[in-house]
Protein backbone atom coordinates (compact mmCIF):
# COMPACT_ATOMS: atom_id res chain seq x y z
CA UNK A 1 148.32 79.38 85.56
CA UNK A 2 144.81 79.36 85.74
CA UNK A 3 142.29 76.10 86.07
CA UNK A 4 139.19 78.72 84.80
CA UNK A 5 138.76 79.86 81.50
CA UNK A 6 139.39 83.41 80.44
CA UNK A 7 135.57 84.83 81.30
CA UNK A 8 135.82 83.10 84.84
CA UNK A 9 139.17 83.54 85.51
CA UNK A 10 138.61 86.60 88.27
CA UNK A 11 135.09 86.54 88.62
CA UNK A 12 134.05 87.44 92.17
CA UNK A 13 130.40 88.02 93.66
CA UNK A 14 129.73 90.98 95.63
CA UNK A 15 125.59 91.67 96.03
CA UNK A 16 125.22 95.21 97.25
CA UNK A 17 121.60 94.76 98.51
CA UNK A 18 122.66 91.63 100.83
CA UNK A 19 125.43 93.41 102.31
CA UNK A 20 123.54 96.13 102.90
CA UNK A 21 120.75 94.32 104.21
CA UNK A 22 123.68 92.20 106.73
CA UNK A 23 124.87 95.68 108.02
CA UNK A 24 121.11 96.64 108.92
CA UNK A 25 120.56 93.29 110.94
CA UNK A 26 123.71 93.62 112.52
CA UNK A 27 122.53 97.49 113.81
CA UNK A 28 119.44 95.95 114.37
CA UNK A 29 120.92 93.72 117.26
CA UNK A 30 123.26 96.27 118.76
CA UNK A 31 120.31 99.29 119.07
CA UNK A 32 116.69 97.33 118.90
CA UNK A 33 114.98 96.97 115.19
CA UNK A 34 112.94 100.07 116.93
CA UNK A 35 116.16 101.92 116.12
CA UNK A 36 117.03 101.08 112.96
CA UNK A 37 115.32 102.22 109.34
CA UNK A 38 116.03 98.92 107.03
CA UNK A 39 115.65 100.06 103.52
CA UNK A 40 118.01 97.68 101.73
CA UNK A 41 115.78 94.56 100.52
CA UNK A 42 113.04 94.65 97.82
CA UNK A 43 110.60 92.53 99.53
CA UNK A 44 107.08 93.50 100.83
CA UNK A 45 107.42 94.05 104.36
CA UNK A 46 104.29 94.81 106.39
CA UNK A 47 103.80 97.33 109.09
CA UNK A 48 104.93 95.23 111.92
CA UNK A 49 108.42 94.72 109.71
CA UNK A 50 106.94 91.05 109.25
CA UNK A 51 108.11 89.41 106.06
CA UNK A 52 104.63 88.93 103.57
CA UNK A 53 104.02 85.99 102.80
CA UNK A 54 100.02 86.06 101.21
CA UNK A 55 97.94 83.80 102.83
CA UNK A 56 95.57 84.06 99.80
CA UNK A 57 98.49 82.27 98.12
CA UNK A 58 100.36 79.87 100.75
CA UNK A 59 96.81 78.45 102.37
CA UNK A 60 95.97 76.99 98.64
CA UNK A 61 99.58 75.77 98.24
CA UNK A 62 98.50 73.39 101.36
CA UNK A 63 96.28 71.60 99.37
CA UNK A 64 98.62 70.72 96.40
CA UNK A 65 99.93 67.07 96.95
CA UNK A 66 102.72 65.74 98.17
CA UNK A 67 103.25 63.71 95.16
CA UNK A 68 102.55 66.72 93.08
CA UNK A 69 105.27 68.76 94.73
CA UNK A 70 107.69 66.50 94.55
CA UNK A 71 107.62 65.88 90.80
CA UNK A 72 109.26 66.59 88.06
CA UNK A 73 107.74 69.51 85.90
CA UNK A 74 105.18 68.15 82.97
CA UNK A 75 107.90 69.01 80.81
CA UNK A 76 111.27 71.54 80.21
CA UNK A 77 109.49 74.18 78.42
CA UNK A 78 107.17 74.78 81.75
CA UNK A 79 103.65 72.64 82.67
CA UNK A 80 101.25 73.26 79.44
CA UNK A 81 98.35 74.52 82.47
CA UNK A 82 101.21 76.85 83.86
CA UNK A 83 102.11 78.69 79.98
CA UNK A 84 98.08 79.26 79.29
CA UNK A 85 97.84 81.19 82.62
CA UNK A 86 101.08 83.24 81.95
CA UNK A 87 99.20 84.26 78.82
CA UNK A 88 95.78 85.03 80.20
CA UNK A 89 97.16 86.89 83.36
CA UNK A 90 99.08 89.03 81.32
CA UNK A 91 97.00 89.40 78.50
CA UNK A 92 93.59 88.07 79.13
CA UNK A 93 91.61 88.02 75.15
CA UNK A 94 94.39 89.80 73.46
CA UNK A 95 95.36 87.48 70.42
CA UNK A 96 99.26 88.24 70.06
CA UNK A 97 102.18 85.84 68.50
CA UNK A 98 103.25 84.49 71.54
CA UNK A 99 105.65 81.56 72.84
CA UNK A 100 106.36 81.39 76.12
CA UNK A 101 108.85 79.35 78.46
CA UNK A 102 109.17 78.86 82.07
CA UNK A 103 112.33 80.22 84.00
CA UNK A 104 113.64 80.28 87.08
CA UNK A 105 112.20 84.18 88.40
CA UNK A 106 112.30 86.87 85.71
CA UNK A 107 116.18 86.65 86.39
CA UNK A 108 116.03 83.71 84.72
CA UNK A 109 114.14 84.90 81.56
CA UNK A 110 116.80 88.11 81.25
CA UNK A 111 119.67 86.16 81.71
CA UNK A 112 118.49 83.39 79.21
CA UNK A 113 117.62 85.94 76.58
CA UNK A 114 120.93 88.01 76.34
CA UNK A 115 122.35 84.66 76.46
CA UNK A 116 120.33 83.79 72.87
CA UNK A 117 120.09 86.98 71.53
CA UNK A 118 123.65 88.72 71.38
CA UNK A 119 127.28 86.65 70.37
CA UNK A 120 130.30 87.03 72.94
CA UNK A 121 131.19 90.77 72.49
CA UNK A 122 128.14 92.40 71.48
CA UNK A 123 126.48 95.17 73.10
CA UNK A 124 123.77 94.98 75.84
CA UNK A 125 121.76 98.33 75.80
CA UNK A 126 120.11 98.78 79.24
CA UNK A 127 119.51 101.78 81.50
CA UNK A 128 121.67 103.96 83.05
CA UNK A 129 119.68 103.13 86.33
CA UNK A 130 118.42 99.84 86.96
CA UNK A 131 118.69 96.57 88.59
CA UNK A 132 122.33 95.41 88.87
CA UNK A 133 122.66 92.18 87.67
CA UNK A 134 122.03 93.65 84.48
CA UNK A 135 125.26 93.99 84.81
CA UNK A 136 126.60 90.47 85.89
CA UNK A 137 124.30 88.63 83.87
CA UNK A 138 126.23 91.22 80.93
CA UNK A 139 129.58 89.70 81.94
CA UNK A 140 128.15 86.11 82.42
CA UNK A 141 127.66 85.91 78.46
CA UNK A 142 130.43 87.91 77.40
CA UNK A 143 128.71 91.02 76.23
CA UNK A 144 129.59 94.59 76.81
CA UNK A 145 127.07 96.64 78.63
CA UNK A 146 126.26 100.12 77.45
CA UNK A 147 123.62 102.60 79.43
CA UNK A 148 121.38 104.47 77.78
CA UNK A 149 120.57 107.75 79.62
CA UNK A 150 117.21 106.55 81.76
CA UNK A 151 115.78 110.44 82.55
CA UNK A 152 115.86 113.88 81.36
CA UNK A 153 113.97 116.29 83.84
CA UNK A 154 110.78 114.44 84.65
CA UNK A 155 110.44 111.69 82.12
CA UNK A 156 111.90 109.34 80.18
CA UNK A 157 115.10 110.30 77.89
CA UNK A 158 113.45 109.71 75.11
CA UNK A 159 116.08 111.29 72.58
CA UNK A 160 118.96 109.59 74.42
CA UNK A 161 117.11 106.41 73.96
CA UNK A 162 117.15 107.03 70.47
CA UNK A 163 120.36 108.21 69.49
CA UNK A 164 121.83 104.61 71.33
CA UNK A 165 119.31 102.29 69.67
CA UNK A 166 120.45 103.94 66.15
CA UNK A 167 124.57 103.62 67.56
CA UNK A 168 124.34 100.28 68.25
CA UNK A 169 122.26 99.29 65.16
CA UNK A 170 124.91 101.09 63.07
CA UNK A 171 128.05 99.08 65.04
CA UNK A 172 126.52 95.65 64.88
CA UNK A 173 123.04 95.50 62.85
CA UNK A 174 121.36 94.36 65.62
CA UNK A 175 119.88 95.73 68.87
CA UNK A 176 118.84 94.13 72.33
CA UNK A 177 117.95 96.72 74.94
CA UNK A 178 116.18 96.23 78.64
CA UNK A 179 113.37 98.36 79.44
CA UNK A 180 111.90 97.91 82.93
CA UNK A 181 108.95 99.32 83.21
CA UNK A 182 105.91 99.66 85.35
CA UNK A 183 107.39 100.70 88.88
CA UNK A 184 111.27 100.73 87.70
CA UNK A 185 113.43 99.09 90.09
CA UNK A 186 115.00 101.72 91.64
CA UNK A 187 113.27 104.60 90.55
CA UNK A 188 109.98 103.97 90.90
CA UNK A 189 109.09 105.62 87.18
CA UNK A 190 106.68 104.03 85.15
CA UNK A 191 106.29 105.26 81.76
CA UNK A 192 103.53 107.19 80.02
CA UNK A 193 101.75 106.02 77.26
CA UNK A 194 103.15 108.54 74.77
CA UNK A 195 106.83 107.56 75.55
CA UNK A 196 105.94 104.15 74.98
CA UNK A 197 104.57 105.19 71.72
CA UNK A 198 107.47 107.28 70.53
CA UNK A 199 109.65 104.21 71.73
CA UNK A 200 108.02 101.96 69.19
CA UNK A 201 107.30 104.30 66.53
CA UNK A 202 111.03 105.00 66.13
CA UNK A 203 111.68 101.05 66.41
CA UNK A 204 109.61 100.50 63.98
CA UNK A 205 111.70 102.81 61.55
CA UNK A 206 115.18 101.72 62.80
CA UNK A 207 114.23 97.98 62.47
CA UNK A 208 114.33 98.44 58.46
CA UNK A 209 118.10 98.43 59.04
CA UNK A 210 117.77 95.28 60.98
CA UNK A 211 116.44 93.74 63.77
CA UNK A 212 115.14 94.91 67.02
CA UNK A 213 114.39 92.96 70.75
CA UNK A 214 113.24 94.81 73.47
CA UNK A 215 113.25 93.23 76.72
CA UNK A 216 110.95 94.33 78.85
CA UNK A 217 111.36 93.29 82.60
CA UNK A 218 107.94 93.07 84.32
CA UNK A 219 108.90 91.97 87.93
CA UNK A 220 106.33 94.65 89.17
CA UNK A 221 103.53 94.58 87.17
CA UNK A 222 100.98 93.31 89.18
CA UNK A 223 102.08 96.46 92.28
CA UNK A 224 100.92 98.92 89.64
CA UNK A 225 98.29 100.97 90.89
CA UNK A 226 96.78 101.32 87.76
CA UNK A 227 94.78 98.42 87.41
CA UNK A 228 94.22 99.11 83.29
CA UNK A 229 98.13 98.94 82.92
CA UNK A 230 98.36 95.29 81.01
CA UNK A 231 96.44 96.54 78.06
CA UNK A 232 99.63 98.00 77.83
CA UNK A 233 100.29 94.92 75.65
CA UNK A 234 97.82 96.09 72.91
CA UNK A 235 100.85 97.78 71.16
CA UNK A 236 102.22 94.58 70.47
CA UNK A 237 99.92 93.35 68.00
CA UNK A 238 101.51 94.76 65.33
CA UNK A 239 104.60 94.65 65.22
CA UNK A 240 106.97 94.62 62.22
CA UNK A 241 108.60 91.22 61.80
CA UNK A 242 111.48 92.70 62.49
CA UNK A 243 110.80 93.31 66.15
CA UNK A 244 110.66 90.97 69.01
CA UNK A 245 110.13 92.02 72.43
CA UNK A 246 110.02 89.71 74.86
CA UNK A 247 108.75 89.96 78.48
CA UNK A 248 110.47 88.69 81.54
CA UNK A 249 107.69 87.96 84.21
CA UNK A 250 108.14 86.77 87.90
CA UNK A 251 106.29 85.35 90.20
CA UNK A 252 108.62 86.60 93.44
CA UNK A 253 106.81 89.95 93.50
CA UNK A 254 103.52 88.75 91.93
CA UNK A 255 103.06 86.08 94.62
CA UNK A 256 105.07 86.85 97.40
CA UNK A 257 106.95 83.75 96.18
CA UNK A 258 110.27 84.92 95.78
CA UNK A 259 112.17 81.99 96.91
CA UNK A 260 110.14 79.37 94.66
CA UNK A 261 111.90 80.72 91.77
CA UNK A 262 109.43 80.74 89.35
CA UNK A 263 108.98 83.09 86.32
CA UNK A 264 108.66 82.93 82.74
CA UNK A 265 109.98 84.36 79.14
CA UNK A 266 107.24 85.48 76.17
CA UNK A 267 108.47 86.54 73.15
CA UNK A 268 105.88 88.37 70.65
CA UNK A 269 106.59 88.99 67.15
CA UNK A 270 104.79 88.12 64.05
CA UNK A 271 107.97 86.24 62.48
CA UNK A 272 106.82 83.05 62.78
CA UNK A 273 110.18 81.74 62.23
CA UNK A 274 111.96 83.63 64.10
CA UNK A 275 109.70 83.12 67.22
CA UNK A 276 110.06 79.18 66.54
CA UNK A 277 113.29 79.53 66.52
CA UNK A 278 113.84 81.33 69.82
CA UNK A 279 111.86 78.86 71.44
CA UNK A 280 113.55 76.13 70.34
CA UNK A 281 116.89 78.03 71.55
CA UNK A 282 115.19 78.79 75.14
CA UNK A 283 114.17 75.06 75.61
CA UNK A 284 117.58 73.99 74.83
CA UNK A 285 118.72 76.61 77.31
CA UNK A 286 117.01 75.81 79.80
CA UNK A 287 117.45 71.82 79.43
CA UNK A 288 120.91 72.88 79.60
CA UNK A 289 120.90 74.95 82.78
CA UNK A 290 118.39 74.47 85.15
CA UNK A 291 116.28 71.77 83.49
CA UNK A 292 112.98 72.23 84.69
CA UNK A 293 110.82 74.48 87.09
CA UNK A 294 109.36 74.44 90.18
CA UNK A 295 106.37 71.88 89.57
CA UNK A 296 104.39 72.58 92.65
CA UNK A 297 104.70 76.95 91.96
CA UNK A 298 103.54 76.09 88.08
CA UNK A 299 100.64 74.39 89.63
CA UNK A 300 99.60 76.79 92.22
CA UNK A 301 99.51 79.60 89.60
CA UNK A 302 97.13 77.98 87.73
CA UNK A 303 95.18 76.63 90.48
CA UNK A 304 94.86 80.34 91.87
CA UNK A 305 94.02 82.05 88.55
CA UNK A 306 90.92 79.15 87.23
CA UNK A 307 89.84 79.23 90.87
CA UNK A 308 87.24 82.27 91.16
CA UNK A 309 86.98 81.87 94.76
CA UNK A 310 91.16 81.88 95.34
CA UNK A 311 91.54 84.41 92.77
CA UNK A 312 89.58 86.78 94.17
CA UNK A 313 90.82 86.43 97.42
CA UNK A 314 94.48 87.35 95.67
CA UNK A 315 93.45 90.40 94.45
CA UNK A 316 91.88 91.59 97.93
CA UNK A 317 95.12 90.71 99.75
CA UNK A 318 97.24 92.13 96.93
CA UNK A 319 95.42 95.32 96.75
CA UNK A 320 95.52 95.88 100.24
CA UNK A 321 99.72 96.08 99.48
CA UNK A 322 99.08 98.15 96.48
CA UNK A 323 97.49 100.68 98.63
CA UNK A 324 100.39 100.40 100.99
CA UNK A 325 102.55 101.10 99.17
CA UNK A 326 101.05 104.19 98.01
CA UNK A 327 100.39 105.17 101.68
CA UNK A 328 104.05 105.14 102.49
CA UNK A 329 105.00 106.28 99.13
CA UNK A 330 102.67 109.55 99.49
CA UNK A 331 104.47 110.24 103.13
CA UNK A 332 108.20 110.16 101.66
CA UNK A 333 107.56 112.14 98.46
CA UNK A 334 105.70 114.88 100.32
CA UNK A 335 108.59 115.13 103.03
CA UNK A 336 111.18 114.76 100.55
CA UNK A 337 109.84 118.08 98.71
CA UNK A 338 109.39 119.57 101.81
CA UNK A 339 112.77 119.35 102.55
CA UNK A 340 114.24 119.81 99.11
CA UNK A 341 115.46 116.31 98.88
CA UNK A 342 116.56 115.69 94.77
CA UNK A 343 114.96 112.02 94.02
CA UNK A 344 114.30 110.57 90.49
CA UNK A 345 110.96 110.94 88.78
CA UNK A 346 108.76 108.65 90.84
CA UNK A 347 105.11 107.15 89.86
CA UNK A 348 104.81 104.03 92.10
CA UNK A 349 106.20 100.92 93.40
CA UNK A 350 108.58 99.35 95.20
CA UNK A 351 111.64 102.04 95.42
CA UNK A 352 112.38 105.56 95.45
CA UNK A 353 115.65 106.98 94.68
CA UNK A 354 117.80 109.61 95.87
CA UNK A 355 119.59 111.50 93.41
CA UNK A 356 123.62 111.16 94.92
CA UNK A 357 126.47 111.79 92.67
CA UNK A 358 128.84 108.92 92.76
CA UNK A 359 131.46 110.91 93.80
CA UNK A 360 129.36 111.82 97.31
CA UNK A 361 127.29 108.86 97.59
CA UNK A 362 130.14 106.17 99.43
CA UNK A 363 130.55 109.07 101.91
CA UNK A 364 126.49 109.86 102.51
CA UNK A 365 125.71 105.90 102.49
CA UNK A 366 127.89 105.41 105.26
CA UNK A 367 127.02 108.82 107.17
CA UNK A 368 123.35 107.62 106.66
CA UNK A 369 124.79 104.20 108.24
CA UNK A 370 126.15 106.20 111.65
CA UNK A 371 122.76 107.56 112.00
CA UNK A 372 120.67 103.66 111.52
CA UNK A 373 119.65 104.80 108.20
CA UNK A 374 120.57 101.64 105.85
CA UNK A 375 119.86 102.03 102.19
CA UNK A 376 121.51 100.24 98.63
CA UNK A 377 123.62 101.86 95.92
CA UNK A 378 122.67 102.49 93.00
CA UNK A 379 124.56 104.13 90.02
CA UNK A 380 124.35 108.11 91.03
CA UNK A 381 122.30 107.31 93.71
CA UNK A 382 120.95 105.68 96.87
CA UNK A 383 117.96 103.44 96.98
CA UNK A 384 115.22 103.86 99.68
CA UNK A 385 112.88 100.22 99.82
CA UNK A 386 109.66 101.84 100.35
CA UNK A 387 108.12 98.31 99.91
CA UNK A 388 110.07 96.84 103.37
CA UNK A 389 110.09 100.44 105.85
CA UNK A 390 106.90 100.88 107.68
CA UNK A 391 104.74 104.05 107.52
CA UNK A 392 105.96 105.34 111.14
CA UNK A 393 109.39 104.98 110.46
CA UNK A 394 109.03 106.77 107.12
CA UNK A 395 107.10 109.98 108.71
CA UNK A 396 110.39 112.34 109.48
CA UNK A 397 113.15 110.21 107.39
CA UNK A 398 113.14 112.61 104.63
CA UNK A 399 114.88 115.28 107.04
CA UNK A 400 116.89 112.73 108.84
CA UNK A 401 118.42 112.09 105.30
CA UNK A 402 118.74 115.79 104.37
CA UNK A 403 120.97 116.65 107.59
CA UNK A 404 122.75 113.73 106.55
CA UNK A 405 123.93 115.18 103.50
């Protein structure tokens, strides 16, 4: 006898990162935070170990009133000034067949996609490395979740990709697959222009048979240290109208605003119907869920973008971090090769991951653990948060992990 229903019944939360990140607090205490090398949570840390928090961005949330915080959102599908700014930060004068809605963090846009996209049962293509509650959000709907092969040598598994896109089509006549890309979370990969081309090439073709969503999770975009990466989003304007892809952004990374919970989902396609359609589908989601978002976060991002002065003060701070990142990045990957240290094809970004086979990697995380090394994991793997370990603690960790193992 059960009170739940058959999804729920023996559901049970267990967040790898957060216990992790509790083990590395608690070593922290017992041998000094000098001691200790906290690589578990994917938040911008700077080189004190200080939590970031831009100024550029919480000085100008100051001046937003009381009132205005306190209220209620200018309406469920996201404030009207908030939607136009998603569209012009991400794709500035590009005219593309767009409807966007405002979710809780790009979480929120995955989660509320699958949720419209596939029935109870269906299959959820993602990769065979990526963020976790790919996973849970999977199980949440009642869909089965199927990797596709993420690398092969130093690139993007391109054929694997493929060969699943065309299995799935042929089991249910429709596909939904996750792509994250730039700066993969864990990896670190972000794509090349020609796999993105051979990606949508070969949709094109395999959406005659029926039709194709790719959702492409963003959450990193604006680390990318190529600053020409959102015309990216060219390639979208023309599409078959048989293909939707639709983009899951976030402020959390964007803004150093992670706990605001603030995000947004933008669907392209030139089926007009079909795009009306999912909107009207993602409104009545989200009316049905969370209701509304984060009024005060909806107006700041507007305020900051139409404001030359505050916007340009963002990308100073921001860049600063982007250059970081690269800094730290630069002293891993050269120490890692030095010591012959396998890691998956990294570009940039928040992460770097270690290549561990899942049989070894329980016994390595927690050797790594004895010696204050404290890192996530990750299917065939261990991920290092470049993005929250400062440069000096970096410099020599590559052959720390190596005797490890």
């Amino acid at each position: 006898m059960t009170f739940l229903n058959s999804l729920s019944d023996g559901k049970k939360m267990t967040d790898k990162v957060f216990k992790a990140a509790v083990k590395a607090n608690e070593a922290k205490i017992k041998h000094g935070s000098e001691n200790v090398v906290d690589a578990t949570l994917g938040t911008l840390f700077d080189e004190t170990e200080t939590f970031c928090a831009f100024d550029s961005v919480w000085e100008p949330y100051k001046s937003i009133s009381n009132i205005q915080k306190a209220k209620y959102a200018g309406g469920i599908p996201g404030n009207p000034s908030y939607l136009t700014t998603v569209y012009k930060w991400l794709f500035k004068d590009l005219t593309l067949h767009t409807k966007i809605v405002a979710t809780p963090g790009g979480a929120g846009a995955v989660s509320a996609t699958i949720h419209n996209i596939l029935d109870p049962g269906q299959i959820l293509l993602k990769p065979s490395l990526g963020w976790g509650p790919y996973n849970t959000m999977a199980t949440e709907h009642g869909v089965k979740a199927v990797d596709y092969n993420l690398f092969s040598d130093d690139g993007f598994d391109i054929d694997n990709f493929k060969q699943k896109l065309a299995n799935v089509m042929a089991k249910q006549g429709k596909v939904l697959a996750i792509i994250n890309d730039p700066c993969h979370n864990p990896s670190g990969y972000t794509m090349t222009e020609d796999e993105w081309d051979e990606i949508l090439t070969y949709v094109d073709m395999l959406a005659q048979r029926g039709p194709i969503i790719i959702l492409q999770d963003i959450a990193y975009i604006d680390f990318s240290t190529n600053p020409d990466w959102k015309k990216h989003f060219k390639k979208y304007q023309n599409l078959s109208d048989n293909i939707m892809v639709v983009i899951a952004f976030s402020l959390s990374k964007t803004l150093t605003a992670y706990g605001a919970r603030v995000g947004a989902a933008i669907a392209i396609t030139s089926n007009q119907k079909e795009l009306d359609k999912w909107h009207d589908a993602m409104v009545y989601t989200a009316r049905s869920t969370w209701s509304t978002i984060n009024n005060s976060m909806m107006t700041l991002f507007a305020k900051l973008y139409n404001d030359k002065s505050l916007y340009d003060a963002y990308l100073n701070e921001k860049s600063k971090y982007v250059s970081l990142l690269k800094e730290r990045a630069d002293i891993f990957i050269k120490e890692a090769d030095q010591e012959n240290l396998p890691y998956y094809p990294f570009v940039e970004g928040f992460f770097v991951t270690l290549r561990i086979d899942n049989a070894d990697k329980e016994a390595i995380y927690k050797r790594l653990q004895d010696n204050n090394i404290f890192t996530v994991q990750v299917n065939n793997g261990l991920r290092i948060a470049l993005c929250s370990v400062s440069k000096n603690k970096l410099k020599g960790l590559a052959k720390k992990i190596k005797a490890c193992l």
